[in-house]
N, C-alpha and C. Protein backbone atom coordinates (compact mmCIF):
# COMPACT_ATOMS: atom_id res chain seq x y z
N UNK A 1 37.02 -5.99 46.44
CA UNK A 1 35.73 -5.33 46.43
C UNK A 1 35.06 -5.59 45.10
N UNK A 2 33.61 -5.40 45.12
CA UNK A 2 33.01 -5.74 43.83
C UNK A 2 31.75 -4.71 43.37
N UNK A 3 31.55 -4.34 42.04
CA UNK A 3 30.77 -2.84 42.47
C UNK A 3 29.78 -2.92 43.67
N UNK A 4 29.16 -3.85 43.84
CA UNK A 4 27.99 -4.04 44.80
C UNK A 4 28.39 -3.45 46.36
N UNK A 5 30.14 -3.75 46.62
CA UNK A 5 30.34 -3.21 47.89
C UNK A 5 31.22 -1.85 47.69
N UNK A 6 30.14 -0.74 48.10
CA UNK A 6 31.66 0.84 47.77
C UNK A 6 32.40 1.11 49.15
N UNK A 7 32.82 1.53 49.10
CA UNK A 7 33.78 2.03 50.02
C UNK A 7 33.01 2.98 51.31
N UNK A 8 33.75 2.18 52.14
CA UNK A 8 32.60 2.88 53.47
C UNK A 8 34.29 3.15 54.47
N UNK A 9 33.64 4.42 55.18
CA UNK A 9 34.29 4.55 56.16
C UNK A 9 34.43 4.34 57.75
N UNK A 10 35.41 3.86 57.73
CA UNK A 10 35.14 2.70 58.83
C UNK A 10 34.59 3.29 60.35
N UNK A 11 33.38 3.40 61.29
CA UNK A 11 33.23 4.08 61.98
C UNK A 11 33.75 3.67 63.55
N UNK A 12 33.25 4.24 64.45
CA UNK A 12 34.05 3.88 65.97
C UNK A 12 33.44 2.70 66.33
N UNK A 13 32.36 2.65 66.00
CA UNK A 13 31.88 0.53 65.97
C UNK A 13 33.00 -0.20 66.01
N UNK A 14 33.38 -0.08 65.01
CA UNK A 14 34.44 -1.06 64.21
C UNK A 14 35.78 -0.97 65.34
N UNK A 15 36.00 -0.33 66.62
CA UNK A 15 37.04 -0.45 67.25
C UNK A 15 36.44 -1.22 68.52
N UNK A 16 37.48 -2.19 69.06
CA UNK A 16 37.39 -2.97 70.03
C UNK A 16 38.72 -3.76 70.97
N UNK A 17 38.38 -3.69 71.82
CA UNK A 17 39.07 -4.37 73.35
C UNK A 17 38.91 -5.43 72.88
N UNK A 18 39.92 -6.73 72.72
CA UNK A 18 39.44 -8.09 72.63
C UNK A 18 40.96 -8.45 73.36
N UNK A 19 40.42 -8.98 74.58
CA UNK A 19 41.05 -10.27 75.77
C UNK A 19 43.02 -9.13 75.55
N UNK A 20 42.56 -7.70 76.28
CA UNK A 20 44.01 -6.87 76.11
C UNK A 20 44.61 -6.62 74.55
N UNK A 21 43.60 -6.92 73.55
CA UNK A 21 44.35 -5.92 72.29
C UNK A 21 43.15 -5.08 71.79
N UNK A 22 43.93 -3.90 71.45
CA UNK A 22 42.79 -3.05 70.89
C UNK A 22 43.17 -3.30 69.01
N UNK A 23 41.88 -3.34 68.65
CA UNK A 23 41.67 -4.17 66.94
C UNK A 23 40.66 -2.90 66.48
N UNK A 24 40.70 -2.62 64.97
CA UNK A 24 40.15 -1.59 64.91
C UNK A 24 39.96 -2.27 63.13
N UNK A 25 38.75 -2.90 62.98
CA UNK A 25 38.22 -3.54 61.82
C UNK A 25 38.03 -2.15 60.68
N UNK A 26 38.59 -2.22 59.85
CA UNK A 26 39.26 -0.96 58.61
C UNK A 26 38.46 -1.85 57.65
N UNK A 27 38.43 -3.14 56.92
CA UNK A 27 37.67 -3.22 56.23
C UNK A 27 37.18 -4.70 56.70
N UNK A 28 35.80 -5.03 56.76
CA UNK A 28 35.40 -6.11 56.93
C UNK A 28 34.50 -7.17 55.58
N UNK A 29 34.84 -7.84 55.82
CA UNK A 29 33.87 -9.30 54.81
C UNK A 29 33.05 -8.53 53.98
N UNK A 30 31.83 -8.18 54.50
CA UNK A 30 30.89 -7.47 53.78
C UNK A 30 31.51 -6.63 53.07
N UNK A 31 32.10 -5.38 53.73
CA UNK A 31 32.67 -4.58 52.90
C UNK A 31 33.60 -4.70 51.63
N UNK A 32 34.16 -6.31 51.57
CA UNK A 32 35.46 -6.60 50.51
C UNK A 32 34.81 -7.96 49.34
N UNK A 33 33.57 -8.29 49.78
CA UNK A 33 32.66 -8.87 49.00
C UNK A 33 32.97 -10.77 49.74
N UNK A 34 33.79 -10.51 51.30
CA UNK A 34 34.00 -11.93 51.80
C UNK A 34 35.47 -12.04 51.41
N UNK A 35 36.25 -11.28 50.51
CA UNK A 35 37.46 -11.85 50.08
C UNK A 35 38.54 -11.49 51.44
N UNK A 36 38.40 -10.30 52.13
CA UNK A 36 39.47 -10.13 53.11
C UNK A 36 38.77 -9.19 54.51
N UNK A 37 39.39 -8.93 55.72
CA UNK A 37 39.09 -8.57 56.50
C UNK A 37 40.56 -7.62 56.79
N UNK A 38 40.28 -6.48 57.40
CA UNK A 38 41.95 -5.80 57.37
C UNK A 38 41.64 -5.02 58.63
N UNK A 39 42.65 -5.38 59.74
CA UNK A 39 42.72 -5.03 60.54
C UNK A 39 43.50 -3.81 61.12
N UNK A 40 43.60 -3.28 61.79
CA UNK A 40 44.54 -2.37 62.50
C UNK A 40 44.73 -2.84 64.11
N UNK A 41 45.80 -3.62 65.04
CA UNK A 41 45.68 -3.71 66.00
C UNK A 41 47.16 -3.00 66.64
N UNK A 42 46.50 -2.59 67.90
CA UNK A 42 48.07 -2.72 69.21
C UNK A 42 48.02 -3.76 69.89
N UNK A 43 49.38 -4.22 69.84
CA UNK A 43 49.39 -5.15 70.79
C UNK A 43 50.48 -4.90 71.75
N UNK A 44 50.38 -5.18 73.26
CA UNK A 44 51.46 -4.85 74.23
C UNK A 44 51.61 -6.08 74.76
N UNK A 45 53.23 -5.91 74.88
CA UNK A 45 54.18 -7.40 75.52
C UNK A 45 53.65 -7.88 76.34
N UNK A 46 53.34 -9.04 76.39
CA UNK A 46 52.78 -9.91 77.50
C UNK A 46 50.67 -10.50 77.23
N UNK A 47 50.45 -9.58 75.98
CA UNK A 47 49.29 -9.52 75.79
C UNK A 47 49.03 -10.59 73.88
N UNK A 48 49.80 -10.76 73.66
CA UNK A 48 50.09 -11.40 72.74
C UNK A 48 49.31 -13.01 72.50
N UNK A 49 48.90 -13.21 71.54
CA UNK A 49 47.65 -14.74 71.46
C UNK A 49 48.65 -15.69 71.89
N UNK A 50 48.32 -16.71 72.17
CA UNK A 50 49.30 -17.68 72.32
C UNK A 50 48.94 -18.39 70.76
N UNK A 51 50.11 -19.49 70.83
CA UNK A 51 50.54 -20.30 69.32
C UNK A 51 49.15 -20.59 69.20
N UNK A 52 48.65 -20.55 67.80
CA UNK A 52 47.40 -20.80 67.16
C UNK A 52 47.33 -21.20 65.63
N UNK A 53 46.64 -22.28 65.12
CA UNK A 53 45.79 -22.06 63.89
C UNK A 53 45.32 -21.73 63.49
N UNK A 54 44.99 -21.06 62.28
CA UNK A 54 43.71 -20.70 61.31
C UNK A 54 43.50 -21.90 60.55
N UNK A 55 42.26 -22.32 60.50
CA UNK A 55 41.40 -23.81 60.14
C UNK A 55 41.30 -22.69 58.29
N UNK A 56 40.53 -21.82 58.30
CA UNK A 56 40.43 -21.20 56.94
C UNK A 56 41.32 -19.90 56.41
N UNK A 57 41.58 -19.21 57.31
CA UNK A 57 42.50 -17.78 56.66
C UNK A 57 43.91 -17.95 56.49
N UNK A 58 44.36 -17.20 55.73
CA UNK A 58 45.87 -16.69 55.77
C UNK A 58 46.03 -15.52 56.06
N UNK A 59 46.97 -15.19 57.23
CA UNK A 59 46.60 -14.24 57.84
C UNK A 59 48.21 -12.92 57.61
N UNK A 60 47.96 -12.23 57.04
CA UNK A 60 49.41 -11.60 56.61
C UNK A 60 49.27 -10.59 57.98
N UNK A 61 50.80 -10.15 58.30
CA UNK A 61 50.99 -8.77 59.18
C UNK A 61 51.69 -8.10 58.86
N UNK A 62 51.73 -6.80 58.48
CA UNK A 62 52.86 -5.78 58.29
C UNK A 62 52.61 -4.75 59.70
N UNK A 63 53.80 -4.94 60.08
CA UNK A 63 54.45 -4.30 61.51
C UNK A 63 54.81 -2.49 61.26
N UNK A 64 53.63 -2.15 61.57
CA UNK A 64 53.37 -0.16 61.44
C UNK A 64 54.80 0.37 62.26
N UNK A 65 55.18 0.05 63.45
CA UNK A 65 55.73 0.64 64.65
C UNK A 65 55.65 -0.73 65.25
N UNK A 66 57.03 -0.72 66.15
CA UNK A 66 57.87 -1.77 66.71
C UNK A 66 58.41 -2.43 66.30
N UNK A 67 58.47 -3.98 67.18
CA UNK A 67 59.28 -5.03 66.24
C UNK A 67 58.47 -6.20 66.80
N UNK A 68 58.29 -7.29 66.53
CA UNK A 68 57.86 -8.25 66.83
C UNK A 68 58.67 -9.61 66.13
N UNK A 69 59.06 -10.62 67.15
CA UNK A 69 59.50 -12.12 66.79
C UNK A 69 58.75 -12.64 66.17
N UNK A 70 58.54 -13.51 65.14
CA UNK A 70 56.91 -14.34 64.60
C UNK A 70 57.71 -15.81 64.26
N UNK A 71 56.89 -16.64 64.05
CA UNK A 71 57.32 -18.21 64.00
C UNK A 71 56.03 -18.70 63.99
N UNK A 72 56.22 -19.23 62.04
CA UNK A 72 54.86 -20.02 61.68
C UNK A 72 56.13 -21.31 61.19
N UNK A 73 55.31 -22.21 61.00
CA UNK A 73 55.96 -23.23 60.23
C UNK A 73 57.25 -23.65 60.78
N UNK A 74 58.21 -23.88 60.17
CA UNK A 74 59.38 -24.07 60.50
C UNK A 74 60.64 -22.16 60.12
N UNK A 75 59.67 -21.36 60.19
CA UNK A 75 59.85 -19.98 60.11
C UNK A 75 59.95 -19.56 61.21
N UNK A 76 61.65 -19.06 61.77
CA UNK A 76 61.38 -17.94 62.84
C UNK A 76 61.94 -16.35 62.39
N UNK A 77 61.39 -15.12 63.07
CA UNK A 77 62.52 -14.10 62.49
C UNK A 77 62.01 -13.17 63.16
N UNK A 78 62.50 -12.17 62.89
CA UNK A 78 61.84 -10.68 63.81
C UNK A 78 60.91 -9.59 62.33
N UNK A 79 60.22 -9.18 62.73
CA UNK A 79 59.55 -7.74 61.96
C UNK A 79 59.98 -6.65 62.61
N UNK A 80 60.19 -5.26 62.19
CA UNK A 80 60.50 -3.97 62.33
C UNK A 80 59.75 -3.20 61.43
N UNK A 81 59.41 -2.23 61.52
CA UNK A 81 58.53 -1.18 61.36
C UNK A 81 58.53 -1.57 59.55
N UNK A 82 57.73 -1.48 59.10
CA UNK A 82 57.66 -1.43 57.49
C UNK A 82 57.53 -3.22 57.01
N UNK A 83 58.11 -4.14 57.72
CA UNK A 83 58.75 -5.08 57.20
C UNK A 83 57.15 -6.35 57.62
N UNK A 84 56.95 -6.99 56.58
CA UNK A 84 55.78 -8.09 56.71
C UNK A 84 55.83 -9.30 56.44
N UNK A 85 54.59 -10.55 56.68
CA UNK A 85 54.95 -12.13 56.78
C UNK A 85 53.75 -12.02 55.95
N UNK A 86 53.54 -13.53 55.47
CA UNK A 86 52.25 -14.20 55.13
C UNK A 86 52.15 -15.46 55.96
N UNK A 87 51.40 -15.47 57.04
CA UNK A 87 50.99 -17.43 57.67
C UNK A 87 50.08 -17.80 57.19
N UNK A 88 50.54 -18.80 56.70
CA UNK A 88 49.52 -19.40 55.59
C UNK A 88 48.08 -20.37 56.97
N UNK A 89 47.05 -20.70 56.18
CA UNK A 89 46.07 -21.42 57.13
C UNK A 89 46.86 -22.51 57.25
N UNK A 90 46.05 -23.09 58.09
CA UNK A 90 46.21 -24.59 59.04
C UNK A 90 47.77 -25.06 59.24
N UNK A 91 48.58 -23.30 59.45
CA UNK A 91 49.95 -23.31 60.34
C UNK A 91 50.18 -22.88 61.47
N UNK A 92 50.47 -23.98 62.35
CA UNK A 92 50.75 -22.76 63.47
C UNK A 92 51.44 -21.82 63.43
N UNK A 93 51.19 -20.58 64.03
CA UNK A 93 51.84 -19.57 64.32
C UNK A 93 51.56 -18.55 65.47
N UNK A 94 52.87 -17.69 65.70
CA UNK A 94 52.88 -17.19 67.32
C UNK A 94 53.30 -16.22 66.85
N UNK A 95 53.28 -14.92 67.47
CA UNK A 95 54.42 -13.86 67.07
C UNK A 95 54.55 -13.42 69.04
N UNK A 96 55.74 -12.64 69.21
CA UNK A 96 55.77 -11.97 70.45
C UNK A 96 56.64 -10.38 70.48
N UNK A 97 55.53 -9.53 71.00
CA UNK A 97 56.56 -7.91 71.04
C UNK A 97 57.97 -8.08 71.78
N UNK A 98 58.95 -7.48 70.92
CA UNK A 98 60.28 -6.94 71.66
C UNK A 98 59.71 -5.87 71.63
N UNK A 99 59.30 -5.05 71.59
CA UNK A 99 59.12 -3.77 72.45
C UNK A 99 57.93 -4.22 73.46
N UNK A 100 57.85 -2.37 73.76
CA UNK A 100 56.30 -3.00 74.87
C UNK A 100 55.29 -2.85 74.23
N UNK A 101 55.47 -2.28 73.17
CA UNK A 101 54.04 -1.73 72.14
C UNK A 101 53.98 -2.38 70.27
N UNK A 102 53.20 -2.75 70.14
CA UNK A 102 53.67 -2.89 68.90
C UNK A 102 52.24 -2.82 67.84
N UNK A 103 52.46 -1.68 67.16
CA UNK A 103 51.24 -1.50 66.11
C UNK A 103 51.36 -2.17 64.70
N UNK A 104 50.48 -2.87 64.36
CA UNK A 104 50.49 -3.23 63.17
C UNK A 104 48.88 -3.83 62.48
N UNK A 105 48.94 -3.94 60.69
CA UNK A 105 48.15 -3.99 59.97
C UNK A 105 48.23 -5.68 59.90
N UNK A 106 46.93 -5.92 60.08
CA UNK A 106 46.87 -7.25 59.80
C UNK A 106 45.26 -7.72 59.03
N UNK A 107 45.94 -8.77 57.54
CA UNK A 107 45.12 -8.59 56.87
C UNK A 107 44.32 -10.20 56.71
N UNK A 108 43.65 -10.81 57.04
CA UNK A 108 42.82 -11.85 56.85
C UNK A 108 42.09 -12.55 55.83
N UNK A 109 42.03 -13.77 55.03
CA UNK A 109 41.86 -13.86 54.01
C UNK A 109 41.54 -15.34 53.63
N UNK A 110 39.81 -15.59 53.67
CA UNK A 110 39.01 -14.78 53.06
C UNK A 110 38.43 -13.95 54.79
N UNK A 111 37.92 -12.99 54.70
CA UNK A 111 37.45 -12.54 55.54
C UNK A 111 35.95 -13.33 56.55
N UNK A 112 35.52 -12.29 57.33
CA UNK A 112 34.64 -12.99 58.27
C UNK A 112 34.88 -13.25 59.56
N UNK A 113 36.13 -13.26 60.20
CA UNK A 113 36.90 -13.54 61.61
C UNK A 113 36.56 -13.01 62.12
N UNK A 114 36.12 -11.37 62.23
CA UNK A 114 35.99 -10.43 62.45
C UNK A 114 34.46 -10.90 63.76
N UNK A 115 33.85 -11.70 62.77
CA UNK A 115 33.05 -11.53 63.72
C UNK A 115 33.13 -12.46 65.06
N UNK A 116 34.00 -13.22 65.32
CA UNK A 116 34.43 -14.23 66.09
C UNK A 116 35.27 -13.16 67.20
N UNK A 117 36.29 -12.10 67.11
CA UNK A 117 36.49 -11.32 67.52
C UNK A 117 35.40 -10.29 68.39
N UNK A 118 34.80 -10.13 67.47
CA UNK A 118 33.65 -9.49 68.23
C UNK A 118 32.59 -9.90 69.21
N UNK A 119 32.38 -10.84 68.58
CA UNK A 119 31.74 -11.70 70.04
C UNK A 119 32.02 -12.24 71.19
N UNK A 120 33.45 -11.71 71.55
CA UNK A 120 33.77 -11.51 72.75
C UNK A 120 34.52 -10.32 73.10
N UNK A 121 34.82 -9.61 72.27
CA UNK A 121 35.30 -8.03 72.62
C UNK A 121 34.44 -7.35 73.11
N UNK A 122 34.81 -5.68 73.36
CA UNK A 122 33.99 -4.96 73.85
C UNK A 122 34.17 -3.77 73.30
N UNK A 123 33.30 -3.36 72.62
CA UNK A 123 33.31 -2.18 71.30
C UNK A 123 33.32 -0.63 72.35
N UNK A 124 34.55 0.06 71.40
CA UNK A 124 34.83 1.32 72.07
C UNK A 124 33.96 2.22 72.22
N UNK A 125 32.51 1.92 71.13
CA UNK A 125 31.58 2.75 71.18
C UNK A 125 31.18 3.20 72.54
N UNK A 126 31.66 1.93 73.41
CA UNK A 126 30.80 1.97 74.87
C UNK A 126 31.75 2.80 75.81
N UNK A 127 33.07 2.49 75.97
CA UNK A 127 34.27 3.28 76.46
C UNK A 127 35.22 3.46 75.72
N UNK A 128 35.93 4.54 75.46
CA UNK A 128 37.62 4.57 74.95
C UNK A 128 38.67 3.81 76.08
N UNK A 129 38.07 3.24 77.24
CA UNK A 129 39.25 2.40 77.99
C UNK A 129 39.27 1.30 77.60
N UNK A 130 40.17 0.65 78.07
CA UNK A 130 39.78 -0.97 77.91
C UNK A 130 38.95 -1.56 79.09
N UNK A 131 37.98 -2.49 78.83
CA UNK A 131 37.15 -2.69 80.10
C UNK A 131 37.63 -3.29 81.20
N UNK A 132 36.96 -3.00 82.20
CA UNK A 132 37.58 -3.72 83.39
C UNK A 132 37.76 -5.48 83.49
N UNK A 133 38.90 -5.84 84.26
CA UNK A 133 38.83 -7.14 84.12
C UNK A 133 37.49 -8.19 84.43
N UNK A 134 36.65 -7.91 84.62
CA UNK A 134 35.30 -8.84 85.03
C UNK A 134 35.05 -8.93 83.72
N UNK A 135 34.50 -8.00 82.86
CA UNK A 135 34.02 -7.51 81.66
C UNK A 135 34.60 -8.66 80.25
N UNK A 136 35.94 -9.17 80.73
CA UNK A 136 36.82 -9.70 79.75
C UNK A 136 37.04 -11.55 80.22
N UNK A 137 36.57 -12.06 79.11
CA UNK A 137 36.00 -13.14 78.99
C UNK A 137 36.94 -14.05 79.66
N UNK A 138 37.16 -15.26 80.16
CA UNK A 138 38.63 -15.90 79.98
C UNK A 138 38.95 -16.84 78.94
N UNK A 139 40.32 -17.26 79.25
CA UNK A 139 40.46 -17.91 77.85
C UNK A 139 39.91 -18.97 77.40
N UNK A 140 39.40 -19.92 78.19
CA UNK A 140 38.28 -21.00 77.32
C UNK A 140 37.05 -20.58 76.82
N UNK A 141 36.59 -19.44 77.29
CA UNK A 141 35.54 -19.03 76.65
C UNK A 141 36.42 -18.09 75.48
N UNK A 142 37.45 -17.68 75.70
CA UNK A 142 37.94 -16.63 73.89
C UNK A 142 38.13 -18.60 72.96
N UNK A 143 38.64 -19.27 73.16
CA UNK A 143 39.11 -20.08 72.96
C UNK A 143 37.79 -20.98 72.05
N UNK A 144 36.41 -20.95 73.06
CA UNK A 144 35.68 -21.72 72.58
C UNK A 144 34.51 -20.83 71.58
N UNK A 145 34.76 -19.51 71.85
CA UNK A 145 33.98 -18.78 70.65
C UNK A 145 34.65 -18.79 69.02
N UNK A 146 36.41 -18.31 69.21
CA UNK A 146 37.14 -18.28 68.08
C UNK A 146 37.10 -20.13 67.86
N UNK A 147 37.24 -21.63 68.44
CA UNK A 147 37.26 -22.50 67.69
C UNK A 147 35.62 -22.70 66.63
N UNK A 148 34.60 -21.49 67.19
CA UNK A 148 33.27 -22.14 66.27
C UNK A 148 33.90 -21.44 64.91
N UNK A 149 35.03 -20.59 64.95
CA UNK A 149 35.33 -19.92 63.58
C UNK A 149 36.66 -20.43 62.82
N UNK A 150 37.12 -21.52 63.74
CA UNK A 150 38.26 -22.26 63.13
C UNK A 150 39.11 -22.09 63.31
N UNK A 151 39.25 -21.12 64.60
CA UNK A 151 40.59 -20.67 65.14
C UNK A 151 40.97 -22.00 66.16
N UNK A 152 42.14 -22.65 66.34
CA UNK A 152 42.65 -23.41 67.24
C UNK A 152 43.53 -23.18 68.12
N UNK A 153 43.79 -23.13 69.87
CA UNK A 153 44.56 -22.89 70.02
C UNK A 153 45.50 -24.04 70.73
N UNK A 154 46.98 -24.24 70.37
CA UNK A 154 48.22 -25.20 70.96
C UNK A 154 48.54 -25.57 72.61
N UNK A 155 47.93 -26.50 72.62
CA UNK A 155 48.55 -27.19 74.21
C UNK A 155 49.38 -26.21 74.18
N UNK A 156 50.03 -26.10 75.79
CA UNK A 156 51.38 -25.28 75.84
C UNK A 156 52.82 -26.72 76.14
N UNK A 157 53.54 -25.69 75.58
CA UNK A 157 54.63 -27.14 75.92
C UNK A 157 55.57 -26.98 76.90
């Protein structure tokens, strides 16, 4: 942060449905002067991104509640509650829940993603559910909004 940006509290805007995870933007770009974006998401088994790049961020996670497998690089291992990674940009990386739920802080860097997320989510302002399946984009369209932000995602093998 830099004096120019003070501390704002993050309002129900800032929570969103994106393609089955709920993400809840705690501090964004603007707010950190562009240096980071810090997330709060759940994610449930089976709902998980598939293997992907970041073209610009490094994207750290510390695992609130559950456990999750992750594998960037030639890195595989599990997280448990407290315990965190750094994936550096232009590595692939995947993570997947062993539980069915798994909450965690995830921090982005330099920030801005946020809004690539959002332009295909669907902000809770409108419902506290998650929206119905029509409502939720499919994946070449999540695919072709996050690559205008440098996100890539891996053939499957």
């Amino acid at each position: 942060m830099t004096p120019e940006t003070p501390p704002t509290p993050p309002p129900l805007e800032r929570r969103y449905w994106c393609a089955g995870l709920y993400l809840h933007f705690l501090a964004e770009a603007p707010d950190t002067g562009g240096e980071f974006t810090l997330v709060e998401g759940v994610v449930r088994r089976g709902a998980e991104p598939p293997p992907h790049t970041h073209t610009y961020e490094d994207e750290a996670l510390l695992v609130l509640e559950g456990e999750l497998e992750v594998r960037y690089g030639d890195h595989r291992g599990r997280l448990g509650a407290g315990e965190h990674c750094l994936m550096p940009r232009r590595q692939e990386h995947h993570f997947r829940c062993l539980t069915p739920e798994v909450r965690l802080l995830v921090k982005l860097s330099p920030g801005g993603l946020e809004r690539g997320f959002k332009a295909f989510g669907v902000a809770l302002s409108e419902s506290l559910l998650p929206p119905p399946p029509e409502q939720v984009p499919g994946f070449a369209e999540i695919a072709r909004i996050l690559g205008e932000f440098g996100v890539h995602f891996s053939p499957p093998r």
